[in-house]
Protein backbone atom coordinates (compact mmCIF):
# COMPACT_ATOMS: atom_id res chain seq x y z
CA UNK A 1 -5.64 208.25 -20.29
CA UNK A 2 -2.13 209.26 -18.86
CA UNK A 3 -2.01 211.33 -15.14
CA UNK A 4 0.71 211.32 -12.99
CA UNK A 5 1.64 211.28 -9.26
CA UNK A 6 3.01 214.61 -8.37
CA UNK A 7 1.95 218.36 -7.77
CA UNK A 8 -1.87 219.77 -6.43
CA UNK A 9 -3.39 217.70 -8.59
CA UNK A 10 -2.03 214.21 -6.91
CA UNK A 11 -3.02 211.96 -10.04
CA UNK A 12 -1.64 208.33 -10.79
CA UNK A 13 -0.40 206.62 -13.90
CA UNK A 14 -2.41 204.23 -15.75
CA UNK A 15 -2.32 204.47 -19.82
CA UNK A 16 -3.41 202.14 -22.30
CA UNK A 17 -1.24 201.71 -25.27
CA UNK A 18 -2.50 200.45 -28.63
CA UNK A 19 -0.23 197.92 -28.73
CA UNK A 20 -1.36 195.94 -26.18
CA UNK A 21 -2.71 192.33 -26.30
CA UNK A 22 -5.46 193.41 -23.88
CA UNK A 23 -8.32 193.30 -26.56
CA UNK A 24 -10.64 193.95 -23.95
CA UNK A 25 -9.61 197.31 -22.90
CA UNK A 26 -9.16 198.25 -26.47
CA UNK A 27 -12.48 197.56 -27.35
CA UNK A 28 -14.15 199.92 -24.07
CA UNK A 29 -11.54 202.78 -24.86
CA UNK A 30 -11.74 202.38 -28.60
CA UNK A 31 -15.96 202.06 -28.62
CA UNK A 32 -15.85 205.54 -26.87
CA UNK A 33 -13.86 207.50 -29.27
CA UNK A 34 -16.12 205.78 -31.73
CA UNK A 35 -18.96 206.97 -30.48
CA UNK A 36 -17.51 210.50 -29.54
CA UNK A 37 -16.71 210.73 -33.29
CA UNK A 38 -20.39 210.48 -34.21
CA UNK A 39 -20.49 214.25 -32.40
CA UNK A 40 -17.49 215.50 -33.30
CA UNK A 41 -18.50 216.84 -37.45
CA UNK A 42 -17.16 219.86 -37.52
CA UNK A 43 -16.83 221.52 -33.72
CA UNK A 44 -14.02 222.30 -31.74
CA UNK A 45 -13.00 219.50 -29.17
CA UNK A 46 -10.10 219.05 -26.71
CA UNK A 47 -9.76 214.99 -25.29
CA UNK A 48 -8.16 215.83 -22.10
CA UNK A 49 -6.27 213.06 -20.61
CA UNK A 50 -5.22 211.89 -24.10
CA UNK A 51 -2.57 209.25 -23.19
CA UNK A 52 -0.80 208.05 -25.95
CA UNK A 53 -3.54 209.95 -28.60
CA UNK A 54 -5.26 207.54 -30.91
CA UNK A 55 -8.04 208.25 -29.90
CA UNK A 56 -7.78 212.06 -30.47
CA UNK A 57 -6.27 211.45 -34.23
CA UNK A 58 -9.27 209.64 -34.44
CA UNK A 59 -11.38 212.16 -33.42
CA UNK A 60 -9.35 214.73 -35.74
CA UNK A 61 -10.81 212.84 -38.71
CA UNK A 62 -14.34 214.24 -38.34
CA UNK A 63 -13.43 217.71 -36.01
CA UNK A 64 -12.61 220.85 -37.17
CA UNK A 65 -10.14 221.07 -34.71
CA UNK A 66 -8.64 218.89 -31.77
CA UNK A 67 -6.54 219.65 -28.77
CA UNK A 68 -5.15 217.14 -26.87
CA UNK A 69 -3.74 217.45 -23.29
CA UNK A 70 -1.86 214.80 -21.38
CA UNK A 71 0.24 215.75 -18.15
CA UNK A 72 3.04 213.56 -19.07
CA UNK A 73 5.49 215.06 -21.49
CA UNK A 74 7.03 212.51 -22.62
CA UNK A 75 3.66 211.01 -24.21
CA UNK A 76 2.74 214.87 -25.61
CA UNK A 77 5.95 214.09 -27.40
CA UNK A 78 5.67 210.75 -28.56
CA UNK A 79 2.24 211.77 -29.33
CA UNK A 80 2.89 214.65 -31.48
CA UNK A 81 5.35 212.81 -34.01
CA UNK A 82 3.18 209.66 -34.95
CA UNK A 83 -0.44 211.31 -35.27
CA UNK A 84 0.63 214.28 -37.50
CA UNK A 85 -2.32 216.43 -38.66
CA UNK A 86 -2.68 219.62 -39.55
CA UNK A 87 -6.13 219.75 -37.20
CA UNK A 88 -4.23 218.11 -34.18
CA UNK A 89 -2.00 219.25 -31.64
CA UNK A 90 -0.97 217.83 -28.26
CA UNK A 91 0.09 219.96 -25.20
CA UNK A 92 1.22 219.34 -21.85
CA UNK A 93 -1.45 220.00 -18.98
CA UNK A 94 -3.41 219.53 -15.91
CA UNK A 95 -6.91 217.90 -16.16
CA UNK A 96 -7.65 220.26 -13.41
CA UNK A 97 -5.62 223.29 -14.90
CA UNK A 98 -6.58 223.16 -18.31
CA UNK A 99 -4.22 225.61 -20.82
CA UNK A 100 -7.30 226.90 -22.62
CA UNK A 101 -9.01 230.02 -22.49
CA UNK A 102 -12.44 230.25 -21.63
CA UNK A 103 -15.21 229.01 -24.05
CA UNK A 104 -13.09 227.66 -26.46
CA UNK A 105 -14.82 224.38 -26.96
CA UNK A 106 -17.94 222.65 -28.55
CA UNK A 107 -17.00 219.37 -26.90
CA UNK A 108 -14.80 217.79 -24.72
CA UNK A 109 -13.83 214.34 -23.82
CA UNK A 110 -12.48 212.76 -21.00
CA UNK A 111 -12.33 208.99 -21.06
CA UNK A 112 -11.03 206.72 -17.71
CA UNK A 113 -9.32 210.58 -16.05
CA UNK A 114 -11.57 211.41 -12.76
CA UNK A 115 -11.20 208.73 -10.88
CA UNK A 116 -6.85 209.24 -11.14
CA UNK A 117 -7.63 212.44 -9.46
CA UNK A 118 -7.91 212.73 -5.55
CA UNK A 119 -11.55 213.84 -4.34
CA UNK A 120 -10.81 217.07 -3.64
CA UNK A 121 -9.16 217.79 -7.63
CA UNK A 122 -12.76 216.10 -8.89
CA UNK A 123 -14.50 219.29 -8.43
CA UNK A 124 -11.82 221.59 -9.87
CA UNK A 125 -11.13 219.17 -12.53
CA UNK A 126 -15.05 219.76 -13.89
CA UNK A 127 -14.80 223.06 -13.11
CA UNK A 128 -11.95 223.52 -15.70
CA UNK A 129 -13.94 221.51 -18.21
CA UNK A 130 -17.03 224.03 -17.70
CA UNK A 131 -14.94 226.89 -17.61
CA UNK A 132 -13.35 226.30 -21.49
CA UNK A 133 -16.44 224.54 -22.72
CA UNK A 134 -18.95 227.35 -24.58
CA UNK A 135 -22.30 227.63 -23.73
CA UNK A 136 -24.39 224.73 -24.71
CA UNK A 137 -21.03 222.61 -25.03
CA UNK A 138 -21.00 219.17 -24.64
CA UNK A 139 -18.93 216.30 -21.66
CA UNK A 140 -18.71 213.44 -23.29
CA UNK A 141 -16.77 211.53 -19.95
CA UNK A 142 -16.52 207.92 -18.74
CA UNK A 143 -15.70 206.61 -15.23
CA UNK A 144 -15.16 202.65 -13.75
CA UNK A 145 -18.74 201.74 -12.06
CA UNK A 146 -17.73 200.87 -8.68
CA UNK A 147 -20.48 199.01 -7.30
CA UNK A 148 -18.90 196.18 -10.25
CA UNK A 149 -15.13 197.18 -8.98
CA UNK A 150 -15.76 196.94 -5.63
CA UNK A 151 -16.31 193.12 -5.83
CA UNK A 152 -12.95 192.53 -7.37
CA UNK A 153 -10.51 191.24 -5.18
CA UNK A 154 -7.59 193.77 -5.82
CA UNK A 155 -8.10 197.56 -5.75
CA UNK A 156 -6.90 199.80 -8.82
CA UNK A 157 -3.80 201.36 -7.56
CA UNK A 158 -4.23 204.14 -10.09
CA UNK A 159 -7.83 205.03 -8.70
CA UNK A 160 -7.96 207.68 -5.90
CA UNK A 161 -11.81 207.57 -5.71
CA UNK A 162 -14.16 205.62 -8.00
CA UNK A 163 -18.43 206.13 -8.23
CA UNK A 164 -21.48 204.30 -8.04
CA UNK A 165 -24.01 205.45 -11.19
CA UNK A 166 -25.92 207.35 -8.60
CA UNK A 167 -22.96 209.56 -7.16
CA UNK A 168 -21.75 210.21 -10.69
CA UNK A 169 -24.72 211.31 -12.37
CA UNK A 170 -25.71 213.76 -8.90
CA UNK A 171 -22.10 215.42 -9.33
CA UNK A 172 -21.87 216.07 -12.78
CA UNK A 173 -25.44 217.48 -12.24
CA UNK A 174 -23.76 220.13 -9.83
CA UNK A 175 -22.07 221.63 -12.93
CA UNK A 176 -24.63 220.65 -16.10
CA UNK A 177 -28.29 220.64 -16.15
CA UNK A 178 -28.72 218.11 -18.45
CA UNK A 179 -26.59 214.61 -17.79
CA UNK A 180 -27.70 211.40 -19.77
CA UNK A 181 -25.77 208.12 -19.29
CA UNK A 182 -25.08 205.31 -21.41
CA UNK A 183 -23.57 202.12 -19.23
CA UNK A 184 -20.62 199.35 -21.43
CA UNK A 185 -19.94 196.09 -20.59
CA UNK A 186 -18.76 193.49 -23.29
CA UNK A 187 -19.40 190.42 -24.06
CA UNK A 188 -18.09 189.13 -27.41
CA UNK A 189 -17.95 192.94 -28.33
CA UNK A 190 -18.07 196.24 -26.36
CA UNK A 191 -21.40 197.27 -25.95
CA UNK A 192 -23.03 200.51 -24.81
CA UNK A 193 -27.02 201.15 -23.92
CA UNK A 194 -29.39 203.14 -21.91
CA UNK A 195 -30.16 201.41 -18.58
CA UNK A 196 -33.54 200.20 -18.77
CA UNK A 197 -34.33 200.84 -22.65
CA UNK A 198 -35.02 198.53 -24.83
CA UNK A 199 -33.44 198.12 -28.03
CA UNK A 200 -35.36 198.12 -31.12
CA UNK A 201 -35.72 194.46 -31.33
CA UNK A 202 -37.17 194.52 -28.10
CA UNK A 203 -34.98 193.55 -25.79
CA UNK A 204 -32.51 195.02 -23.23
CA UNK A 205 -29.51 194.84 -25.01
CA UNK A 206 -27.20 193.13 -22.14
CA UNK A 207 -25.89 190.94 -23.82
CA UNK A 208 -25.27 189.33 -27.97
CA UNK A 209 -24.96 185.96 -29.21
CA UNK A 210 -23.59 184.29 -31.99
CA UNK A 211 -26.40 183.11 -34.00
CA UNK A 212 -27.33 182.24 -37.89
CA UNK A 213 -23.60 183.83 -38.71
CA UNK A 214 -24.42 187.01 -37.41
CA UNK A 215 -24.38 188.47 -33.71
CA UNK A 216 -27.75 189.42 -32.04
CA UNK A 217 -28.61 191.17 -29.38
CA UNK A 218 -29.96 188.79 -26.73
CA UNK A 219 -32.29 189.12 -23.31
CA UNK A 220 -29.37 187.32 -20.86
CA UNK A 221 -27.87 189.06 -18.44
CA UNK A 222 -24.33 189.95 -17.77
CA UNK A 223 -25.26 192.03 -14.13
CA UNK A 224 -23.39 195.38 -13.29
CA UNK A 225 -22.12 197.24 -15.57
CA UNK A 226 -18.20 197.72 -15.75
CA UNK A 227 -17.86 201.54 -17.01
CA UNK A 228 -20.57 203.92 -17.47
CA UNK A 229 -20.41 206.99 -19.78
CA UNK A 230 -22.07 210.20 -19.48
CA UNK A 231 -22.77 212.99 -22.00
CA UNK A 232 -23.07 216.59 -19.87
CA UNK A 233 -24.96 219.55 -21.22
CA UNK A 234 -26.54 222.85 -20.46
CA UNK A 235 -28.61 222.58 -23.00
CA UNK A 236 -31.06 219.42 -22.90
CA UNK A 237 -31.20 219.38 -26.48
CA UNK A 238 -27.70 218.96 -26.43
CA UNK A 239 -27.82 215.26 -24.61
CA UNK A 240 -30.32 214.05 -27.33
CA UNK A 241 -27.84 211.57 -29.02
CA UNK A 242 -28.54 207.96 -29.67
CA UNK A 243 -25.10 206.26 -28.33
CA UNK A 244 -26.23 202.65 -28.47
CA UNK A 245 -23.65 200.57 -29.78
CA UNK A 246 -22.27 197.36 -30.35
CA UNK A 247 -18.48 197.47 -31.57
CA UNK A 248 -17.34 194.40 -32.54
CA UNK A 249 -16.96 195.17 -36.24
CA UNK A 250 -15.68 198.10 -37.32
CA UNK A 251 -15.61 199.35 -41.41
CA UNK A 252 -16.36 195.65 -41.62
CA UNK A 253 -13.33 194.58 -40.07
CA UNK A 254 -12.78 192.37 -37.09
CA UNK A 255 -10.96 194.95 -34.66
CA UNK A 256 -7.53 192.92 -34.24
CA UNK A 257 -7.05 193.82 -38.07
CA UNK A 258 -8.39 197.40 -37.50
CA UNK A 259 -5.95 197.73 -34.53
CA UNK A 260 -3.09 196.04 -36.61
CA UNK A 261 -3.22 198.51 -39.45
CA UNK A 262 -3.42 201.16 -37.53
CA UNK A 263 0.34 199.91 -35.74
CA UNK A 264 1.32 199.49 -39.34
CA UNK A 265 0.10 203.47 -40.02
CA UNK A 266 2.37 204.01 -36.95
CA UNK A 267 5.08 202.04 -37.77
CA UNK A 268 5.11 203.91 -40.90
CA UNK A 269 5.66 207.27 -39.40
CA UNK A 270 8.12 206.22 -37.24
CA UNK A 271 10.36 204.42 -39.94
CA UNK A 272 10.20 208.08 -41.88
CA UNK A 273 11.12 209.88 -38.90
CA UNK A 274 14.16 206.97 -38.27
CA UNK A 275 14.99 208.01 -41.83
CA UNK A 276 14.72 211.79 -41.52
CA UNK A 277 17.02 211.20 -38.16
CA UNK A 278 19.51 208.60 -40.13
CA UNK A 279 20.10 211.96 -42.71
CA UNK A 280 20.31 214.84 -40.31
CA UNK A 281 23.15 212.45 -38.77
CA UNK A 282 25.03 211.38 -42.54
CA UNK A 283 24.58 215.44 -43.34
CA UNK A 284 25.74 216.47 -39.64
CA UNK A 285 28.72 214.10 -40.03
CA UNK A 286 29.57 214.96 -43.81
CA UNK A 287 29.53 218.93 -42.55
CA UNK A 288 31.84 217.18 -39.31
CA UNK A 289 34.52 215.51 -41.86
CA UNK A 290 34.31 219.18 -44.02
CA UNK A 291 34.82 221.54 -41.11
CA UNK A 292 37.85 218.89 -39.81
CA UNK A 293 39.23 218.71 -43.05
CA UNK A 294 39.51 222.40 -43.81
CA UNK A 295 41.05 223.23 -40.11
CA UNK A 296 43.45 220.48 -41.11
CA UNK A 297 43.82 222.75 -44.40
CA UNK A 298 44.44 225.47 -42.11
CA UNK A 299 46.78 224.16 -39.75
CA UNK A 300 49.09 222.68 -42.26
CA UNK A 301 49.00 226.18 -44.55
CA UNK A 302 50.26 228.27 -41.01
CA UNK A 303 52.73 225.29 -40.12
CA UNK A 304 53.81 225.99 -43.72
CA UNK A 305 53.81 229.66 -43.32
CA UNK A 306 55.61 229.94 -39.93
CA UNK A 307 58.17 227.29 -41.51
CA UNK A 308 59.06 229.48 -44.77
CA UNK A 309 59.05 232.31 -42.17
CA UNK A 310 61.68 230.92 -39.55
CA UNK A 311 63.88 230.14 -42.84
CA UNK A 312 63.67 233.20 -44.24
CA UNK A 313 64.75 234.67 -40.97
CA UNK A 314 67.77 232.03 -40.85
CA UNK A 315 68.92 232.94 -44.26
CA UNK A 316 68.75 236.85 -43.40
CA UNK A 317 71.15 236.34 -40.62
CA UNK A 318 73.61 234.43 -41.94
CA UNK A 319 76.79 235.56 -43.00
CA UNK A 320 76.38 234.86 -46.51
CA UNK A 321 73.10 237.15 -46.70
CA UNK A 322 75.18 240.04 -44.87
CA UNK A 323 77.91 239.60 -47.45
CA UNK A 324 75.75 239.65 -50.21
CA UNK A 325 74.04 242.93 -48.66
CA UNK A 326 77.41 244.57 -48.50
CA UNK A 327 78.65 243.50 -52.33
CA UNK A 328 75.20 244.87 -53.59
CA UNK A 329 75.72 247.97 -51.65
CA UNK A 330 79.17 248.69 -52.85
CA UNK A 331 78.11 248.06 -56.09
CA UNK A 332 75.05 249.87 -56.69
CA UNK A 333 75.76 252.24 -54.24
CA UNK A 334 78.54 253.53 -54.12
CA UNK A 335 81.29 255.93 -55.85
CA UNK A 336 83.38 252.54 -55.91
CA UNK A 337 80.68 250.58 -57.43
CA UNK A 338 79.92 253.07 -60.28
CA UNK A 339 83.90 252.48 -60.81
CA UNK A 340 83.90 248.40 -60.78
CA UNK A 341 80.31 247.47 -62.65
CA UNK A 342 81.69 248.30 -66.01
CA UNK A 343 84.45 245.84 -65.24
CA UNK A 344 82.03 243.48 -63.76
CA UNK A 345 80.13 243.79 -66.55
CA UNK A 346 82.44 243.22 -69.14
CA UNK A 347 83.68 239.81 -67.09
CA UNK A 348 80.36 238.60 -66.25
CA UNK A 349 79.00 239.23 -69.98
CA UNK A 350 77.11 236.20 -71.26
CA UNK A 351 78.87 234.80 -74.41
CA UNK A 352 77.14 234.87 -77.67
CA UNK A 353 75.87 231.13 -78.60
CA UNK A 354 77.21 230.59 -82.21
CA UNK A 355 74.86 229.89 -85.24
């Protein structure tokens, strides 16, 4: 997610970028749009907080339609030209001001944005989500667990106020009846289970092993839980989704090769749009060398002009032109001239050329 410091809403900065080495992060923030694109067939959904939008093309690939809302603009921008669908549009906004009218959504998502917010925006902020949400639509949010990042020894700069599971659940309760909670922690992988259900093998799934060449869920324990996500409804029925998960393999492909062609799909898109740029420039500058060479055209035709002008002027006053005037006057007239052409004539007369 991407917020900023600034305005009512007093949010901080804290994005995750695909590109990092930081395959732990990638695999929490990239197991949630995962398993918010098991939901997302065919509905309506805007991922508010979208940072730098991977997760929303993602979610664009199952959706009917996706929009995307960051406050920063410069990531709306950056955002817009590599994840190009026709599904998929990103827009500048407030988590707590959303620029969506009411009921417009099936679903919403919100990954790592409500603790950037301070308290009193956390309210508001859920408020907006409820308000463009339609009845029966699903929150599909996730929030640090802070009885785990209390115990670290430095304090998230970017995080205004953090919860424990039981603070969480009881406010998004305030605005949806029905709120059901899946916790992630990973170990080997990103992994996401009900607290206190078993898996189907039997066992709490807390944390995997390596085992026979496969990984299996195991009974150890790893102890709190780092993040904990929550899916909101009105509608009970609407919480009823199985988001258990283990993502260390996605498409059957370890995720650093997942992760590196989706840089290459990016890379991709921005070499066409370095291309597009590199043409508008050779056009731009072939219309630049046109437009100077005609107004070079231009100025040399009028320097031409004024020249032939100035000597046309010179030779009218000189005192050859005025003779020449007079002689042509006399002679064509005149009573004198009508006298002297048949002289001139005769003198003048161009000689026959023998043969």
């Amino acid at each position: 997610m991407t917020q900023q410091t600034g305005g009512s809403a007093q949010t901080a900065v804290e994005r995750l970028s695909p590109r990092t080495n930081d395959y732990t992060e990638i695999l929490y923030h990239w197991q949630r749009y995962l398993l918010a694109g098991r939901l997302a067939a065919g509905k309506r959904i805007a991922d508010v907080a979208c940072g730098e939008g991977y997760g929303a093309d993602h979610l664009a690939a199952f959706a009917q339609r996706v929009c995307a809302v960051d406050i920063d603009a410069a990531t709306v921008k950056e955002a817009r030209a590599r994840y190009p669908r026709p599904n998929l549009s990103f827009q500048q906004g407030s988590a707590d001001h959303l620029p969506f009218a009411a009921g417009t959504f099936d679903m919403i998502t919100s990954f790592e944005t409500i603790e950037h917010l301070v308290p009193d925006r956390q309210e508001p902020f859920l408020r907006e989500v409820k308000r463009v949400l339609r009845p029966g639509g699903l929150l599909l949010i996730s929030t640090p667990n802070k009885r785990r990042t209390e115990k670290f020894t430095t304090k998230n700069p970017y995080h205004f106020k953090e919860f424990y599971l039981e603070e969480f659940v009881a406010l998004l309760k305030e605005h949806f009846r029905s709120v059901d909670c899946w916790v992630q922690e990973i170990n080997l992988a990103a992994l996401s289970w009900k607290p206190g259900a078993e898996s189907p093998r039997g066992a709490v799934w807390n944390t995997i092993r390596w085992s026979d060449g496969v990984y299996r869920p195991s009974e150890g324990t790893i102890g709190d839980f780092l993040y904990v996500m929550a899916l909101c409804s009105d509608e009970s029925s609407g919480t009823s989704s199985d988001l258990d998960s283990v993502c260390f393999d996605v498409s059957r492909k370890p995720l650093e090769s997942l992760w590196h062609d989706h840089l290459v799909q990016i890379d991709e898109v921005q070499n066409r749009n370095r291309e597009l740029e590199a043409h508008v420039k050779r056009v731009e500058t072939a219309l630049a060398v046109t437009r100077f060479e005609h107004r070079t055209m231009m100025e040399q035709s009028e320097g031409t002009i004024e020249r032939l002008t100035q000597e046309l002027a010179g030779i009218r006053s000189s005192r050859s032109w005025r003779l020449v005037e007079g002689y042509q006057h006399l002679m064509d007239r005149s009573l004198v001239g009508r006298v002297l052409r048949p002289i001139r004539n005769s003198v003048f007369k161009r000689p026959k050329l023998n043969g």
